[in-house]
N, C-alpha and C. Protein backbone atom coordinates (compact mmCIF):
# COMPACT_ATOMS: atom_id res chain seq x y z
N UNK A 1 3.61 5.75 17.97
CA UNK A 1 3.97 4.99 16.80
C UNK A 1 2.80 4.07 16.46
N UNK A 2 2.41 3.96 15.23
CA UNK A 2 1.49 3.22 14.76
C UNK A 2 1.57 2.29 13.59
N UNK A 3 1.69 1.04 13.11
CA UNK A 3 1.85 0.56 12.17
C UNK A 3 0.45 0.30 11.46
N UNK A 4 0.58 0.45 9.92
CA UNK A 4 -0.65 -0.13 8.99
C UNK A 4 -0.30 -0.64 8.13
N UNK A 5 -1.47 -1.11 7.34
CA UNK A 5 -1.20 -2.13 6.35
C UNK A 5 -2.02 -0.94 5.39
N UNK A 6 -1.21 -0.48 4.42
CA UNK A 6 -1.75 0.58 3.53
C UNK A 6 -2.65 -0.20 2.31
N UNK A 7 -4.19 -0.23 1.84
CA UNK A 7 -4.15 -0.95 0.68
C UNK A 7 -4.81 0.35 -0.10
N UNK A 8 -5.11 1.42 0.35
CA UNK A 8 -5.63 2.86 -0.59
C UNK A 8 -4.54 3.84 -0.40
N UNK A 9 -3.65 3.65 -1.10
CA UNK A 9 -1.94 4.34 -1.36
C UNK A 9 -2.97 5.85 -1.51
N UNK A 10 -3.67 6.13 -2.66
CA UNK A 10 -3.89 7.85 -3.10
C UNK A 10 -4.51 8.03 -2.09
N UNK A 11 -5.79 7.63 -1.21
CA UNK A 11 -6.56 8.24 0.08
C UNK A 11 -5.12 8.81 1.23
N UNK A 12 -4.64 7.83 1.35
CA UNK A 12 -3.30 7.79 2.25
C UNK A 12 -2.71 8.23 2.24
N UNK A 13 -1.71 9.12 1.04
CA UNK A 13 -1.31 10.14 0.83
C UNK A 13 -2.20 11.62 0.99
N UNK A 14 -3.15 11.38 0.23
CA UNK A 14 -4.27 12.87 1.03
C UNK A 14 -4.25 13.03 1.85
N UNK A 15 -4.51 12.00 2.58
CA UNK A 15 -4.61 12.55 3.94
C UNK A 15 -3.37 12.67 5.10
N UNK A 16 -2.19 12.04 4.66
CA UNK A 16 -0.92 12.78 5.36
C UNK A 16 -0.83 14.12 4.49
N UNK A 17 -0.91 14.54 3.88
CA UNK A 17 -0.16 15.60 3.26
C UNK A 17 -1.65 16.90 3.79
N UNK A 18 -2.38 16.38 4.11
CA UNK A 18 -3.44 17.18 5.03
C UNK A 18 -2.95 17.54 5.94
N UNK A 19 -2.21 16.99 6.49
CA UNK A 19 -1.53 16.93 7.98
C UNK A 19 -1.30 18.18 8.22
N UNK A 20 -0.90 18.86 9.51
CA UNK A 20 -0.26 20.21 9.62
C UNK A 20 1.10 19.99 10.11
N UNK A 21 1.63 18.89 10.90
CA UNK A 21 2.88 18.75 11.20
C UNK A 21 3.18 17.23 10.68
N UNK A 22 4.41 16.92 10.84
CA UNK A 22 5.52 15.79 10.54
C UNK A 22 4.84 14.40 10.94
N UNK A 23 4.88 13.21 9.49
CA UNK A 23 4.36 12.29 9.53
C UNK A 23 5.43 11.53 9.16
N UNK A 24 6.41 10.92 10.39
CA UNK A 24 7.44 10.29 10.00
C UNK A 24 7.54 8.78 9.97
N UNK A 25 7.75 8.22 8.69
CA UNK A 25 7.69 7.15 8.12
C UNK A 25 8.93 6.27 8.87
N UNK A 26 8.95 5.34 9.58
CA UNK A 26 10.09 4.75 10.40
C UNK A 26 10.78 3.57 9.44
N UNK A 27 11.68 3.37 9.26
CA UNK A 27 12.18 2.06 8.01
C UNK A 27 13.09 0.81 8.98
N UNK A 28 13.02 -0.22 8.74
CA UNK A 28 13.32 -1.59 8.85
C UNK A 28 14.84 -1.46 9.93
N UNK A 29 15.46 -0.47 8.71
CA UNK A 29 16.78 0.04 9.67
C UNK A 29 17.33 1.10 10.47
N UNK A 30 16.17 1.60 10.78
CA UNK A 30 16.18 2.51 12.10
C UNK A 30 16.31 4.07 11.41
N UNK A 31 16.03 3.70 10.20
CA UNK A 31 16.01 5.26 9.73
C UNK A 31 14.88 6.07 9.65
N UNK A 32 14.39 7.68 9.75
CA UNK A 32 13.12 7.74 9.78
C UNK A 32 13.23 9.15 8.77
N UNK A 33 12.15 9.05 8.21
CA UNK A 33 11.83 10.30 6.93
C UNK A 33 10.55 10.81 7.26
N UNK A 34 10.13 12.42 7.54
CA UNK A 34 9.14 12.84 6.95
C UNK A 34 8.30 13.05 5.73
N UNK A 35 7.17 12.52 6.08
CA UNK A 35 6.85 12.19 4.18
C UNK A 35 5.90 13.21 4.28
N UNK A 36 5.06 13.77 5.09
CA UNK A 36 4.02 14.61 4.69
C UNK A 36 4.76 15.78 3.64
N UNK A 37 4.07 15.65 2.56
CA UNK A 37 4.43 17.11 1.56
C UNK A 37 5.79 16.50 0.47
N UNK A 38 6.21 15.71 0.88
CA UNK A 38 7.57 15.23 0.62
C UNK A 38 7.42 14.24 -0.86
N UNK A 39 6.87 15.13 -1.89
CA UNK A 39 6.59 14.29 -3.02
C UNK A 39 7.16 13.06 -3.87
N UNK A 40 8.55 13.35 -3.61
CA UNK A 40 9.72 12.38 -4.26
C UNK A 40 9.76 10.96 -3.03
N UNK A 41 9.81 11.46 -1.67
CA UNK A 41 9.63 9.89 -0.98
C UNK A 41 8.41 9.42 -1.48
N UNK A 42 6.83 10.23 -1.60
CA UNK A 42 5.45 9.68 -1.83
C UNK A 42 5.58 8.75 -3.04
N UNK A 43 6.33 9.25 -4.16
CA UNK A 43 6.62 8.64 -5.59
C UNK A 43 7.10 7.02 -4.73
N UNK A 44 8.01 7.25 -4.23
CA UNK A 44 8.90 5.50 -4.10
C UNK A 44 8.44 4.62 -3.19
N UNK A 45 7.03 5.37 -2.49
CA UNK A 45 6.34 4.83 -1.60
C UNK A 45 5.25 4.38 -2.47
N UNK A 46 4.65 5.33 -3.48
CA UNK A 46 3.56 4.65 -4.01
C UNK A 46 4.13 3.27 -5.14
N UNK A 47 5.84 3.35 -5.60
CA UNK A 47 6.13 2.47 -6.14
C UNK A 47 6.08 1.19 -5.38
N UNK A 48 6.79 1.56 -4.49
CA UNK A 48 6.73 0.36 -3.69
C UNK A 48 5.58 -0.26 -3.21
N UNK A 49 4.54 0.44 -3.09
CA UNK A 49 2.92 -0.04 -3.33
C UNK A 49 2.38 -0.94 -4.25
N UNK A 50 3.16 -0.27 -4.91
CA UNK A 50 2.39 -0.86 -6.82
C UNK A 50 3.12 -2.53 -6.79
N UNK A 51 4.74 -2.31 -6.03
CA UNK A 51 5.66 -3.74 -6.67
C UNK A 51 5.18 -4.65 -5.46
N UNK A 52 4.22 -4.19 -4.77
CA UNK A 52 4.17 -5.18 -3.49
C UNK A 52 2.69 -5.41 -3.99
N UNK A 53 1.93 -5.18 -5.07
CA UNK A 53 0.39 -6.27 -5.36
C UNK A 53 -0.32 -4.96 -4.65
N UNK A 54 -0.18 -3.84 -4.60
CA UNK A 54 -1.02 -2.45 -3.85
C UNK A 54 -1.70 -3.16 -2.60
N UNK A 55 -0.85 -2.86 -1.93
CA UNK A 55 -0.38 -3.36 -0.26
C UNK A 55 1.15 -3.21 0.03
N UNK A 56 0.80 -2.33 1.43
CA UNK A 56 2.11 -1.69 1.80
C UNK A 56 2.14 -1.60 3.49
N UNK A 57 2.35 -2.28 4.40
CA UNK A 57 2.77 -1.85 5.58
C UNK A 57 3.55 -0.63 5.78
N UNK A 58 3.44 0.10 6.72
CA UNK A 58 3.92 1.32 6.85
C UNK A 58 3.87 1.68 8.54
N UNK A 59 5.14 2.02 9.17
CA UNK A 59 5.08 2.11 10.36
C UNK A 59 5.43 3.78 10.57
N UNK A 60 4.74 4.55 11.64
CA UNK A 60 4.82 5.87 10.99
C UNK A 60 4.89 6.25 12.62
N UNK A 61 5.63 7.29 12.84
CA UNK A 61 5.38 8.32 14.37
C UNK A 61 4.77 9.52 14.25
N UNK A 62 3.86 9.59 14.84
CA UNK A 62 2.74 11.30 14.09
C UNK A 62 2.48 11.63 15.50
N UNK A 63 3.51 12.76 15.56
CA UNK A 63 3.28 13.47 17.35
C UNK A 63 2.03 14.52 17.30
N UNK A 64 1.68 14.59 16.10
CA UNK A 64 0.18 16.14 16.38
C UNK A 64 -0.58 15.24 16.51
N UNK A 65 -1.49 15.52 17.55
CA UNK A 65 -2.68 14.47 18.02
C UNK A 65 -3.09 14.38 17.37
N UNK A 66 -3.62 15.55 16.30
CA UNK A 66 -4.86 16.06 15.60
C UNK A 66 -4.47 15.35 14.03
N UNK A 67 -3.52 15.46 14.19
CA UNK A 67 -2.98 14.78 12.37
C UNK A 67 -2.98 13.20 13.17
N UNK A 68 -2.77 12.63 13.83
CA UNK A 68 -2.95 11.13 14.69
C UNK A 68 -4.14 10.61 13.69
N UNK A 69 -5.31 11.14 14.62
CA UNK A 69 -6.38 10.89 14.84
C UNK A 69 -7.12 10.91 12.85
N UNK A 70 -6.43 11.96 12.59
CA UNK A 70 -6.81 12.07 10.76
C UNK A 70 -6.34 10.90 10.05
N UNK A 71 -5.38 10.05 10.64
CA UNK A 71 -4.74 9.28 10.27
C UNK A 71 -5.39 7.75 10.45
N UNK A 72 -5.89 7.90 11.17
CA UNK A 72 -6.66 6.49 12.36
C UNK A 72 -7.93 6.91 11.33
N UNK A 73 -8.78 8.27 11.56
CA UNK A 73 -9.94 7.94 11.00
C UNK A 73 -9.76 7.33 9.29
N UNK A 74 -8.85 8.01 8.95
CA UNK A 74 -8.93 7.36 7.53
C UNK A 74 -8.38 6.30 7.28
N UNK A 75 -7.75 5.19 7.80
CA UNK A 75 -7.87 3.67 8.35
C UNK A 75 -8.66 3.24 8.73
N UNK A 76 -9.55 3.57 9.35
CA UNK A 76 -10.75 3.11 9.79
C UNK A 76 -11.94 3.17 8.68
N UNK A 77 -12.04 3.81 8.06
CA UNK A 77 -12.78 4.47 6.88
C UNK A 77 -12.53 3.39 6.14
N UNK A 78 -11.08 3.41 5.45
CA UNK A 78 -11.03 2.70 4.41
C UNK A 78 -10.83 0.96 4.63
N UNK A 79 -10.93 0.39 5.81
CA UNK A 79 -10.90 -1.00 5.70
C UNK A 79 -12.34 -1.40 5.24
């Protein structure tokens, strides 16, 4: 499990939806959604981007190492 502070919503979406397996988005109340590919959550995620000043915390569980690590580098990239 990894938490971020999203402030490049479109990079961030590229690059989960790059992913090859399940990038599950964890929520406040214990609920959890796969968003990779999942266009209609990406929509209310990038809204909720937009109504939060484009900045978005996002706590996510990504079990493929390899989609992990795609995930980290492009956090790392974009700070």
């Amino acid at each position: 499990m990894i938490k971020l502070n999203i402030l490049n919503m479109k990079n961030f979406l590229q690059t989960v939806n790059g992913c090859s397996g399940s990038v599950t988005m964890l929520y406040p109340d214990g609920k959890r959604k796969n968003i990779n590919k999942q266009y209609g959550i990406q929509s209310q995620i990038l809204r909720d981007y937009k109504n939060n000043k484009n900045c978005l915390g996002l706590t996510l569980d990504i079990p493929n190492p390899r989609d992990y690590l795609d995930i980290i580098f492009y956090y790392i990239g974009d700070c």
